[in-house]
C-alpha atoms as a PDB file:
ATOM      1  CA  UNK A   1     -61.966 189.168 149.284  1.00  0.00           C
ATOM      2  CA  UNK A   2     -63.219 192.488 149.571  1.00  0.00           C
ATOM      3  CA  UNK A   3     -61.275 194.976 151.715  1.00  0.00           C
ATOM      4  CA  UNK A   4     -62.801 197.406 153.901  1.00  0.00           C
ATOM      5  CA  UNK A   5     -61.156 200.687 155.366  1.00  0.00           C
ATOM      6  CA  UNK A   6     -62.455 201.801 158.782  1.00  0.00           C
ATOM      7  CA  UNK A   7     -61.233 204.734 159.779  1.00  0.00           C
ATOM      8  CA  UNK A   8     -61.297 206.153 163.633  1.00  0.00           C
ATOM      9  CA  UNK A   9     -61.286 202.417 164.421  1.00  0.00           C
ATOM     10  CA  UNK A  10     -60.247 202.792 168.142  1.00  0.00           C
ATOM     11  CA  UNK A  11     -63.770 204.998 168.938  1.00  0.00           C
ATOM     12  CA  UNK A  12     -66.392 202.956 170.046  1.00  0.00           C
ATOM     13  CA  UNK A  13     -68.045 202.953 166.753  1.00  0.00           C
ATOM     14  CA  UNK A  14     -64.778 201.796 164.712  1.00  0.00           C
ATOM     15  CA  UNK A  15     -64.561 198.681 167.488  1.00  0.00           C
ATOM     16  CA  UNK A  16     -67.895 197.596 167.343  1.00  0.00           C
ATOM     17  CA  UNK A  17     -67.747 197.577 163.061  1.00  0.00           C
ATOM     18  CA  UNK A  18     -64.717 195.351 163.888  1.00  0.00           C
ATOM     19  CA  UNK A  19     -66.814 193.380 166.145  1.00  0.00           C
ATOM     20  CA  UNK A  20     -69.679 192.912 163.757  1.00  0.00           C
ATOM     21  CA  UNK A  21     -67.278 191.880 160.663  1.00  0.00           C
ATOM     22  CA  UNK A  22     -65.228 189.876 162.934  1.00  0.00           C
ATOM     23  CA  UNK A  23     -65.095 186.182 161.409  1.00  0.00           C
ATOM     24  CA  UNK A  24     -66.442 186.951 157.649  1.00  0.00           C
ATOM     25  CA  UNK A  25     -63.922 185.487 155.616  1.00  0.00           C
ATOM     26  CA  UNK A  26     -64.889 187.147 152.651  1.00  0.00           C
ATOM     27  CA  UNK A  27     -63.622 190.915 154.011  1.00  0.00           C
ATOM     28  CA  UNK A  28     -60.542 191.836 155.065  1.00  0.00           C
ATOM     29  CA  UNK A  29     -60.816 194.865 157.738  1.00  0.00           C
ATOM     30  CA  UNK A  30     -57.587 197.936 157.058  1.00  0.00           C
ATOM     31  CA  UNK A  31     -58.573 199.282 160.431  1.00  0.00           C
ATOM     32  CA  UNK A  32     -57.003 202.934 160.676  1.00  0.00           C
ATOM     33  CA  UNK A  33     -56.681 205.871 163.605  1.00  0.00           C
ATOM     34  CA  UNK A  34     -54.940 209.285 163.442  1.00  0.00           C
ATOM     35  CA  UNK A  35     -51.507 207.572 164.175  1.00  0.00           C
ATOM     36  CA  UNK A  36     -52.026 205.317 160.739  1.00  0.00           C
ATOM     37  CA  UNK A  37     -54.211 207.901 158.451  1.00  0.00           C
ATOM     38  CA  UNK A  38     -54.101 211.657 158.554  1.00  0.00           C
ATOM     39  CA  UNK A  39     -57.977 212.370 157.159  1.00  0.00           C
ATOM     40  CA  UNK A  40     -57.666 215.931 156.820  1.00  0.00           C
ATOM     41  CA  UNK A  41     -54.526 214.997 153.998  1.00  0.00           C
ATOM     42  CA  UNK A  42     -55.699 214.406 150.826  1.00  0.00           C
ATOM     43  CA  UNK A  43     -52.933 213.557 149.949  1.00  0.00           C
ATOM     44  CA  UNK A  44     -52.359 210.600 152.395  1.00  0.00           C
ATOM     45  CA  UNK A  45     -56.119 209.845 151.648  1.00  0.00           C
ATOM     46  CA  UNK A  46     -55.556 209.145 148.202  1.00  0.00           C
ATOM     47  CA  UNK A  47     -51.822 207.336 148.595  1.00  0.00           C
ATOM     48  CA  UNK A  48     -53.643 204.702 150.926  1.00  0.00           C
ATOM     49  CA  UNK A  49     -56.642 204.394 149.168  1.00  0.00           C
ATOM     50  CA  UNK A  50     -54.763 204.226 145.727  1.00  0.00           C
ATOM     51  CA  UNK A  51     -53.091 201.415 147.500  1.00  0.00           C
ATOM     52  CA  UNK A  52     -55.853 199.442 149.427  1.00  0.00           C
ATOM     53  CA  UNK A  53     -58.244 199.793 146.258  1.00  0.00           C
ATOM     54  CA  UNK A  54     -61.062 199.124 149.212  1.00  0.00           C
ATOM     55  CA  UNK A  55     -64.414 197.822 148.090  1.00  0.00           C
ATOM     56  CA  UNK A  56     -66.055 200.767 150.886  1.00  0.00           C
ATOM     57  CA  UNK A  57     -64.701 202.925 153.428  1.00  0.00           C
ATOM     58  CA  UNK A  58     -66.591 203.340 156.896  1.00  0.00           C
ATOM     59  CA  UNK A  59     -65.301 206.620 158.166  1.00  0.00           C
ATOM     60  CA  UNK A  60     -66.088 206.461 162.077  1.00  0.00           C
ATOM     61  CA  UNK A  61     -63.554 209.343 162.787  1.00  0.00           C
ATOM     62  CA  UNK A  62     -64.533 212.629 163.840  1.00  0.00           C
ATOM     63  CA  UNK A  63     -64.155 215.432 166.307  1.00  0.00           C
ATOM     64  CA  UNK A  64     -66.661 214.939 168.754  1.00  0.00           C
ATOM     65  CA  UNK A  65     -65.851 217.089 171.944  1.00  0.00           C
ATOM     66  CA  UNK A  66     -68.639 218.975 171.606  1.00  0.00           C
ATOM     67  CA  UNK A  67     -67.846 221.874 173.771  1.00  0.00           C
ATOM     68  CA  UNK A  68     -64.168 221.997 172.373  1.00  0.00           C
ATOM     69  CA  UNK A  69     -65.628 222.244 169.026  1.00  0.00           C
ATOM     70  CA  UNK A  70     -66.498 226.037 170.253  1.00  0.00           C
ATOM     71  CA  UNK A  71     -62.931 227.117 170.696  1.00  0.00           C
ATOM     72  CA  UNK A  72     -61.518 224.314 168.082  1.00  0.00           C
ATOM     73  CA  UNK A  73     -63.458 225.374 164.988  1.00  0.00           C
ATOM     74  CA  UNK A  74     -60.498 225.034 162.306  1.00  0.00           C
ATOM     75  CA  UNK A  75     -59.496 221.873 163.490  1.00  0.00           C
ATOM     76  CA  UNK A  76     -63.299 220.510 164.314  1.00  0.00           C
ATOM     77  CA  UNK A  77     -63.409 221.694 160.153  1.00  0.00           C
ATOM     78  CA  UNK A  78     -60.807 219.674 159.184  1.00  0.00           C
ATOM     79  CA  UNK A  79     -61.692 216.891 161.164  1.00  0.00           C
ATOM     80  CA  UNK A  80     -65.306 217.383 160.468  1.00  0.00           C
ATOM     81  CA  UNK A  81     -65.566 218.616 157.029  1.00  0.00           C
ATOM     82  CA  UNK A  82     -62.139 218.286 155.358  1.00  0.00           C
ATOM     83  CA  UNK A  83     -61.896 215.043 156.268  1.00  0.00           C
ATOM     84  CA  UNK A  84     -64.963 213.132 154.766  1.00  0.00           C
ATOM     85  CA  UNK A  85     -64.210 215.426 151.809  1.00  0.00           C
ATOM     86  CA  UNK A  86     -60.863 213.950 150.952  1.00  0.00           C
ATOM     87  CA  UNK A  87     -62.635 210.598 151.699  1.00  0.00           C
ATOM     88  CA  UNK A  88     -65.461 211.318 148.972  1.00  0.00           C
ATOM     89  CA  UNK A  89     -62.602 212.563 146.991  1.00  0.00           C
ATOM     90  CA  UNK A  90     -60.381 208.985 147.267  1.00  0.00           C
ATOM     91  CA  UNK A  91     -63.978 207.101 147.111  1.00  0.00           C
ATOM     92  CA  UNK A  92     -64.709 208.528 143.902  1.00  0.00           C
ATOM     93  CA  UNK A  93     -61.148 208.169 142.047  1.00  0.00           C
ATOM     94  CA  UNK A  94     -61.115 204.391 142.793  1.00  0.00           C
ATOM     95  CA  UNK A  95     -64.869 203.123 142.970  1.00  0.00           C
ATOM     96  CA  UNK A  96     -65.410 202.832 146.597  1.00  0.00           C
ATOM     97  CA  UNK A  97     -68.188 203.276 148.301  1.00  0.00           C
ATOM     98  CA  UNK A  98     -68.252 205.952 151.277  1.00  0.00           C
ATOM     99  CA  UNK A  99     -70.258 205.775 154.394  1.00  0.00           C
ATOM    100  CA  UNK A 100     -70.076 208.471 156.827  1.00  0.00           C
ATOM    101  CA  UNK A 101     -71.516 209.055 159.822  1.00  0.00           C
ATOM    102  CA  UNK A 102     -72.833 212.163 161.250  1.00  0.00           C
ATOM    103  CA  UNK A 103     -75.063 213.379 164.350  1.00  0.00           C
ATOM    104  CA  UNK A 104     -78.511 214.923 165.921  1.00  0.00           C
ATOM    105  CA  UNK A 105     -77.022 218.050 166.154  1.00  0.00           C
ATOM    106  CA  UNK A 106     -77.195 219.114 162.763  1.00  0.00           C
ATOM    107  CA  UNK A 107     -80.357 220.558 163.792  1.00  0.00           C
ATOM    108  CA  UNK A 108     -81.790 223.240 166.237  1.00  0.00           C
ATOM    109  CA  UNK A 109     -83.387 220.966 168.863  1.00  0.00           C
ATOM    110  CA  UNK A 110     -86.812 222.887 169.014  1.00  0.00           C
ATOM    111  CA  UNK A 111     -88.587 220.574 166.995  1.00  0.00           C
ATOM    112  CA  UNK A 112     -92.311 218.777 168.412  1.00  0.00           C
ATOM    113  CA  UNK A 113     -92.186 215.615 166.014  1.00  0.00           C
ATOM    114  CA  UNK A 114     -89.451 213.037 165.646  1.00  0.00           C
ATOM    115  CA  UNK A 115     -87.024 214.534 162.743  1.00  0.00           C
ATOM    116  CA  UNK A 116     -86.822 212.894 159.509  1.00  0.00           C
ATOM    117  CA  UNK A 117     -84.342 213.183 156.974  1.00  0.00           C
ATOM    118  CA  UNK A 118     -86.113 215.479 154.688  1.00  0.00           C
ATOM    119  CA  UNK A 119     -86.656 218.440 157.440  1.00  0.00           C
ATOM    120  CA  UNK A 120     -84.366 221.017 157.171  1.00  0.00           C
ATOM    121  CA  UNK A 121     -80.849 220.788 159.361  1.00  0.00           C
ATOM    122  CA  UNK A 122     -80.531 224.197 161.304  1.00  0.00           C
ATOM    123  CA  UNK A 123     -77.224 223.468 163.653  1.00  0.00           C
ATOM    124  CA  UNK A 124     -77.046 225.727 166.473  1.00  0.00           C
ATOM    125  CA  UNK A 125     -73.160 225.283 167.511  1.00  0.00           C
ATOM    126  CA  UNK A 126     -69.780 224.310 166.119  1.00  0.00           C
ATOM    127  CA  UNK A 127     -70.071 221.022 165.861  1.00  0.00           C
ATOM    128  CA  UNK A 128     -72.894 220.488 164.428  1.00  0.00           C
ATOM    129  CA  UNK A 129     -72.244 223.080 161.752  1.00  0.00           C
ATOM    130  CA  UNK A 130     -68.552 221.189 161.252  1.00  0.00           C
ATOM    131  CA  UNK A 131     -70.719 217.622 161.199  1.00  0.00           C
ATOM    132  CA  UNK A 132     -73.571 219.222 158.566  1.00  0.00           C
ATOM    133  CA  UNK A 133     -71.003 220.762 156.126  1.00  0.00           C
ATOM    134  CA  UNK A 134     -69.253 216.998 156.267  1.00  0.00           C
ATOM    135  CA  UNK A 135     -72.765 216.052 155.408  1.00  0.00           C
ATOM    136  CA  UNK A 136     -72.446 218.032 152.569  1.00  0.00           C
ATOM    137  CA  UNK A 137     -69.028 217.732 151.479  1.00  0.00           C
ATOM    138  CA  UNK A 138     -70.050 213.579 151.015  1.00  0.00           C
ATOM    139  CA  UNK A 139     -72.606 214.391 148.732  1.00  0.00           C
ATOM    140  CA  UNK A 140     -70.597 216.609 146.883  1.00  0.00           C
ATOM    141  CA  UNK A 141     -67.766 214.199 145.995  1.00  0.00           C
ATOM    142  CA  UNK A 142     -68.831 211.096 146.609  1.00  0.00           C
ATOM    143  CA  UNK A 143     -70.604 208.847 144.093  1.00  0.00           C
ATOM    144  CA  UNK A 144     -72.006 206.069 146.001  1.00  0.00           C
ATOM    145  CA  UNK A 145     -72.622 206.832 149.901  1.00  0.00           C
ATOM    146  CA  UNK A 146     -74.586 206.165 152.715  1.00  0.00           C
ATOM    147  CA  UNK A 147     -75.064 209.029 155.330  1.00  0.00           C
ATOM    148  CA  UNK A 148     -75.810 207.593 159.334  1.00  0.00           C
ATOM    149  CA  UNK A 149     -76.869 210.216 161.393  1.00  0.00           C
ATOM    150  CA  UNK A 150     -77.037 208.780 165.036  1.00  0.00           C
ATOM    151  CA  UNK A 151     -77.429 210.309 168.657  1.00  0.00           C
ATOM    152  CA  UNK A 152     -76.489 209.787 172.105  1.00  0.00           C
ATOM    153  CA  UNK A 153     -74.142 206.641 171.141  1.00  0.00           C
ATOM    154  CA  UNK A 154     -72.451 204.441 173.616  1.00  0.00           C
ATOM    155  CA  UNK A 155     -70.164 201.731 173.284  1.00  0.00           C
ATOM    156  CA  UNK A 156     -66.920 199.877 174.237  1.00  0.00           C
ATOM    157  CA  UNK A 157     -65.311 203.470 175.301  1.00  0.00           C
ATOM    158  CA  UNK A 158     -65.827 206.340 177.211  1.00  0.00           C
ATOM    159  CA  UNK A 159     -69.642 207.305 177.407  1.00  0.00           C
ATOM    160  CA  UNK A 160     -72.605 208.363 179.390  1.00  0.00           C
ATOM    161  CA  UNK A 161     -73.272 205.253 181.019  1.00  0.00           C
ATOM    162  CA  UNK A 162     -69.423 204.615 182.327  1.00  0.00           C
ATOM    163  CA  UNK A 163     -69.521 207.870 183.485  1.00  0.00           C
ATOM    164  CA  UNK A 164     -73.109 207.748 185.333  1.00  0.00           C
ATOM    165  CA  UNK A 165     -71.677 204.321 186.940  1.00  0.00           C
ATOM    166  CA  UNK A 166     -68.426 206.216 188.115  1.00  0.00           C
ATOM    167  CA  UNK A 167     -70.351 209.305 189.835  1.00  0.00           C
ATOM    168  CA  UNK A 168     -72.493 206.733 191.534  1.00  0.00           C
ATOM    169  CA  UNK A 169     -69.570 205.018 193.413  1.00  0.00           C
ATOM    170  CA  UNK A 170     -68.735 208.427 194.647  1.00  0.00           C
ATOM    171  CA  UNK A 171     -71.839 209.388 196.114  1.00  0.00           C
ATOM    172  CA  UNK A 172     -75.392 208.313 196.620  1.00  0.00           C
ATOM    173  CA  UNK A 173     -77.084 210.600 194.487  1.00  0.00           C
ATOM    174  CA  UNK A 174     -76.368 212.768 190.596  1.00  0.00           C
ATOM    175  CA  UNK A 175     -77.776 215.813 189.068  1.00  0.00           C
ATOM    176  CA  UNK A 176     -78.626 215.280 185.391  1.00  0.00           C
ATOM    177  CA  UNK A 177     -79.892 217.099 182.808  1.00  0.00           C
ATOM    178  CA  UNK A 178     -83.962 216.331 182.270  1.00  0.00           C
ATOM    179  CA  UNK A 179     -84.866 219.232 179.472  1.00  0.00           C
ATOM    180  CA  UNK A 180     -82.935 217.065 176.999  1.00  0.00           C
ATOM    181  CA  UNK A 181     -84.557 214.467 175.371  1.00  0.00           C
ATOM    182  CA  UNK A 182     -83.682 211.892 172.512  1.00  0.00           C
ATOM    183  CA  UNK A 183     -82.813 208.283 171.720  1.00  0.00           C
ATOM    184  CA  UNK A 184     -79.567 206.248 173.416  1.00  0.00           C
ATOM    185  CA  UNK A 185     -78.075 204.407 170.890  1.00  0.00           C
ATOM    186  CA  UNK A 186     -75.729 201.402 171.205  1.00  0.00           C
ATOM    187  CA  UNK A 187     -72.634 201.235 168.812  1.00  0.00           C
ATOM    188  CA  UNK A 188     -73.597 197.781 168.513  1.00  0.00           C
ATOM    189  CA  UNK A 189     -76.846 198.791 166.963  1.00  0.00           C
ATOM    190  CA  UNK A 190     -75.396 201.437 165.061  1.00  0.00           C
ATOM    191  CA  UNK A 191     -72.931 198.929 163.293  1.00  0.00           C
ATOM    192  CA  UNK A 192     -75.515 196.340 162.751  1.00  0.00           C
ATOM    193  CA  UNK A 193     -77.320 198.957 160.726  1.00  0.00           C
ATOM    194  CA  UNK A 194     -73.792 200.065 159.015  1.00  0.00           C
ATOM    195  CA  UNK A 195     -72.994 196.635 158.300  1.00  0.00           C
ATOM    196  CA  UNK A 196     -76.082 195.310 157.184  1.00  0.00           C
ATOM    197  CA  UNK A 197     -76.500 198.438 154.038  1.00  0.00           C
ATOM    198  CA  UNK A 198     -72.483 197.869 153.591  1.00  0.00           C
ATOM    199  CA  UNK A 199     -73.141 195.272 150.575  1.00  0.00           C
ATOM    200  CA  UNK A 200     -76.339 196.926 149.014  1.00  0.00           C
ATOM    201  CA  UNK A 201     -77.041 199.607 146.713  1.00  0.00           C
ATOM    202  CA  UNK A 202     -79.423 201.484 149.219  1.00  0.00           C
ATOM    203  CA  UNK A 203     -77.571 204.750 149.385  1.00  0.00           C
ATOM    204  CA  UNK A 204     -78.532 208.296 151.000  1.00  0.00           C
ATOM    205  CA  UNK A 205     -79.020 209.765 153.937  1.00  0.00           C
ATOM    206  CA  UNK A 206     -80.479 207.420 156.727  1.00  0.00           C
ATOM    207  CA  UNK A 207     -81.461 208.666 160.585  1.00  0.00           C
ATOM    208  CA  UNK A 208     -79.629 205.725 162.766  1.00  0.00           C
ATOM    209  CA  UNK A 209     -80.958 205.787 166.385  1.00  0.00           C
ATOM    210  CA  UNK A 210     -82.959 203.196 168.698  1.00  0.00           C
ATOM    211  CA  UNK A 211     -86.110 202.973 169.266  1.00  0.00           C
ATOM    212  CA  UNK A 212     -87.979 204.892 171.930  1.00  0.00           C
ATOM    213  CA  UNK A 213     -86.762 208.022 173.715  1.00  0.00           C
ATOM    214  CA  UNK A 214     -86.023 209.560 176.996  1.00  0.00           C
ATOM    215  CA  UNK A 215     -84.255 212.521 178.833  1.00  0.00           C
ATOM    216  CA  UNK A 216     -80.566 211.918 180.174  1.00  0.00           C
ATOM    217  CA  UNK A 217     -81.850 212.275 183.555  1.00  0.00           C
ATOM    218  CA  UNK A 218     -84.013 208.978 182.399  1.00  0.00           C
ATOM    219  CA  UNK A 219     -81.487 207.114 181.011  1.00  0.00           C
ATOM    220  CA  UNK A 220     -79.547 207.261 184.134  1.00  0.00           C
ATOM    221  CA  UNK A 221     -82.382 205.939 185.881  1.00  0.00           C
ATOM    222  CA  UNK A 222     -82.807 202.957 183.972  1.00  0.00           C
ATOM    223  CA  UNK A 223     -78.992 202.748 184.596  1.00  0.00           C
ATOM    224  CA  UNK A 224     -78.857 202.250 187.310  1.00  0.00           C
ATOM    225  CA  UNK A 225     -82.113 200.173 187.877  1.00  0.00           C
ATOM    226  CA  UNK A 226     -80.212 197.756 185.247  1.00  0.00           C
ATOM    227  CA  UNK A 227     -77.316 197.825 187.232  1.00  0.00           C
ATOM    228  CA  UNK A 228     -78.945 197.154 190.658  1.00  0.00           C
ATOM    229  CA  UNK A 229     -78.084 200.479 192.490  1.00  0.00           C
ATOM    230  CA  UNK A 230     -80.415 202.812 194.278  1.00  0.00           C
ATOM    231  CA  UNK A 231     -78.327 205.733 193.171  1.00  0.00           C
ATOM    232  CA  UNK A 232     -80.906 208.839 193.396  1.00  0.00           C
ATOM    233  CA  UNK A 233     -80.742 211.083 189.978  1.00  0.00           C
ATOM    234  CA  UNK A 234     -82.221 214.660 190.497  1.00  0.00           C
ATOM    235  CA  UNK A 235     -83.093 216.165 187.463  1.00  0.00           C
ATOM    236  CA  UNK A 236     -81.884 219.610 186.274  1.00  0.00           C
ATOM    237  CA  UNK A 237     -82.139 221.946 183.877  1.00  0.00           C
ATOM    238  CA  UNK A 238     -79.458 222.847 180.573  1.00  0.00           C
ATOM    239  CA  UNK A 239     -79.066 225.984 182.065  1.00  0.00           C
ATOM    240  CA  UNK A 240     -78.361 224.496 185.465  1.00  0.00           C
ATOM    241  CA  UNK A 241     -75.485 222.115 183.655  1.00  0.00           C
ATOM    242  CA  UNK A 242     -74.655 225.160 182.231  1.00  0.00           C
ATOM    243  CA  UNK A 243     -72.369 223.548 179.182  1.00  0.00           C
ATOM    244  CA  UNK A 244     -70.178 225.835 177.231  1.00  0.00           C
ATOM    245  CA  UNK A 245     -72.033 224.711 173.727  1.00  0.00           C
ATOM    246  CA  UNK A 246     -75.742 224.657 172.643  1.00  0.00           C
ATOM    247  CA  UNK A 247     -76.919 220.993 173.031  1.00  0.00           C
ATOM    248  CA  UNK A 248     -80.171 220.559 171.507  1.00  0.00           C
ATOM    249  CA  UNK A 249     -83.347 220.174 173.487  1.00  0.00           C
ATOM    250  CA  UNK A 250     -85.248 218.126 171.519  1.00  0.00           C
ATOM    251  CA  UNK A 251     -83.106 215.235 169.503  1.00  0.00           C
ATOM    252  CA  UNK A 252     -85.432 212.519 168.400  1.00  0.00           C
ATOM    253  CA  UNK A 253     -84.493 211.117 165.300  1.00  0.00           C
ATOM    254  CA  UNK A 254     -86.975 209.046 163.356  1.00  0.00           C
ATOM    255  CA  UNK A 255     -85.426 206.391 160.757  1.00  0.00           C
ATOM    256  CA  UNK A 256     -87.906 207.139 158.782  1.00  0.00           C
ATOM    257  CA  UNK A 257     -85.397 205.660 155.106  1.00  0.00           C
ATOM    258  CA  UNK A 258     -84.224 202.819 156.857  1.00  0.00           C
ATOM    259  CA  UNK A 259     -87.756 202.345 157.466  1.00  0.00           C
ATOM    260  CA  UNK A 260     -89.264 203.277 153.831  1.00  0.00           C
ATOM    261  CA  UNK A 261     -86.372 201.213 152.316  1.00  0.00           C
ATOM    262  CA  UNK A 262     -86.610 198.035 154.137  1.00  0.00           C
ATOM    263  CA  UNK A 263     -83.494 198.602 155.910  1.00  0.00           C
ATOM    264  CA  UNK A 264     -81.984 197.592 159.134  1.00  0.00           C
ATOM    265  CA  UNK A 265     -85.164 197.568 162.118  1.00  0.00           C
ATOM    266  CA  UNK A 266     -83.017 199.312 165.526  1.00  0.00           C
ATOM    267  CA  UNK A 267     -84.137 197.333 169.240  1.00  0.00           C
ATOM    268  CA  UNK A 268     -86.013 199.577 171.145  1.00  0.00           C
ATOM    269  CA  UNK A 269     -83.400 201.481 173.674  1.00  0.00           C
ATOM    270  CA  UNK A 270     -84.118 199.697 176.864  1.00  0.00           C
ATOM    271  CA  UNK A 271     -83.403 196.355 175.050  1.00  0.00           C
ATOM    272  CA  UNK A 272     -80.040 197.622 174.076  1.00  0.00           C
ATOM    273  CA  UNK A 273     -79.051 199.273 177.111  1.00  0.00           C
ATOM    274  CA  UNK A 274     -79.968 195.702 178.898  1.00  0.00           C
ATOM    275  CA  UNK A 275     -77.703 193.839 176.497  1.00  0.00           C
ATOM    276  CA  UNK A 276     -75.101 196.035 176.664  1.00  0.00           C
ATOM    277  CA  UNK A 277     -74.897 196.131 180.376  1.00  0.00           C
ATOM    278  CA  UNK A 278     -74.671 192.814 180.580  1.00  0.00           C
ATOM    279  CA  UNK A 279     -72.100 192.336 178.411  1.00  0.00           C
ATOM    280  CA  UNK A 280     -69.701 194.393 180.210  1.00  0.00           C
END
């Protein structure tokens, strides 16, 4: 049996890992959070590593508040950087492999053309920097890993489409963001994608998102058209949101790898909002 460590398994991506493994008898899931596993500790790293001897480790945890990253930026580091470091670091020492997963905003947002994983990352606030030099830090100690960068994820937690549903029962009508654009990505999808690379030798760096794109102001529509309410969403502008960080403007990630390697095939976005909605 083959033993797997996920770590930030009470996000929405660490549940929906546990989801996909859930009933394959030949892994056995050490599922870990902050209170179980320090990551920015080498030391505790390697002590539970050393002792798990895991086949791979899916590290899910990061600091993701994007606008506390600004005012946060040792900790967002540790979190960020330090910790997929010390992860590399265990991963190499007992044989494991490491896959990490990282974000859109590791570049500047004022591309024309769907970014692939050979343009050039240019992050343009704290946590993308934080994410990009976790990038790194894999690839520097790591022997064997697989790099995910996703966008706009939602899942079995707190996300954009919660939150859009909450506003609407409070009023008939929300202002959202329009001059944004990328692709919303289901956790589901995501970890489908994780999951089905987790027993293969296709390593790198790999763009994760769905298919298709839209602005934010978009994806609430289809929101709430999915969810049957005539809630009216009046597009605004970044500057109008007025967000303490730099979110980029133009996010679309092609998987172009995933795609050149035969890898996992991501639904198109409306198909996975629709199942995902309807699972709830």
């Amino acid at each position: 049996m083959e033993k797997i460590i996920v770590t930030g398994c009470n996000g929405q991506l660490g549940r929906a890992i546990n989801q996909e493994l859930a009933g394959n008898t030949e892994i056995s899931i050490v599922n870990t959070d902050v209170a179980e596993l320090d990551i920015t500790s080498v030391d505790e790293v390697l002590a539970l590593v050393r002792e798990v001897k895991p086949y791979a480790i899916i590290n899910c945890a990061a600091h993701t508040a994007v606008d506390a990253c600004e005012t946060d930026l040792d900790n967002a580091y540790r979190i960020n950087a330090i910790g997929p470091r010390n992860l590399g670091i265990a991963a190499t020492e007992t044989g494991a492999k490491l896959i990490h997963v990282s974000t859109d905003y590791v570049f500047d947002g004022k591309g024309t053309r769907p970014y692939v994983e050979f343009d050039t990352p240019n992050p343009q606030g704290a946590y993308g920097k934080t994410k990009l030099a976790g990038e790194n830090m894999v690839k520097d100690f790591a022997d064997r890993y697989m790099i995910f960068r996703t966008a706009w994820l939602y899942g079995d937690g707190r996300n954009f489409v919660k939150t859009m549903l909450r506003l609407a029962e409070n009023g008939d009508k929300v202002r959202v963001v329009e001059d944004q654009v990328g692709s919303p990505t289901s956790a589901r999808e995501l970890a489908r994608a994780i999951t089905s690379q987790l027993f293969t030798d296709n390593y790198g760096l790999f763009h994760a998102t769905c298919e298709g794109n839209c602005s934010w102001a978009d994806f609430a529509r289809e929101i709430f058209r999915l969810a049957g309410r005539d809630t009216y969403v009046e597009g605004i502008t970044s500057a109008e949101f007025a967000a303490k960080a730099p979110r980029p403007a133009y996010s679309i990630l092609e998987n172009y790898m995933l795609k050149l390697t035969g890898g996992y095939q991501f639904a198109d976005w409306h198909d996975a909002l629709d199942y995902y909605m309807k699972a709830q």
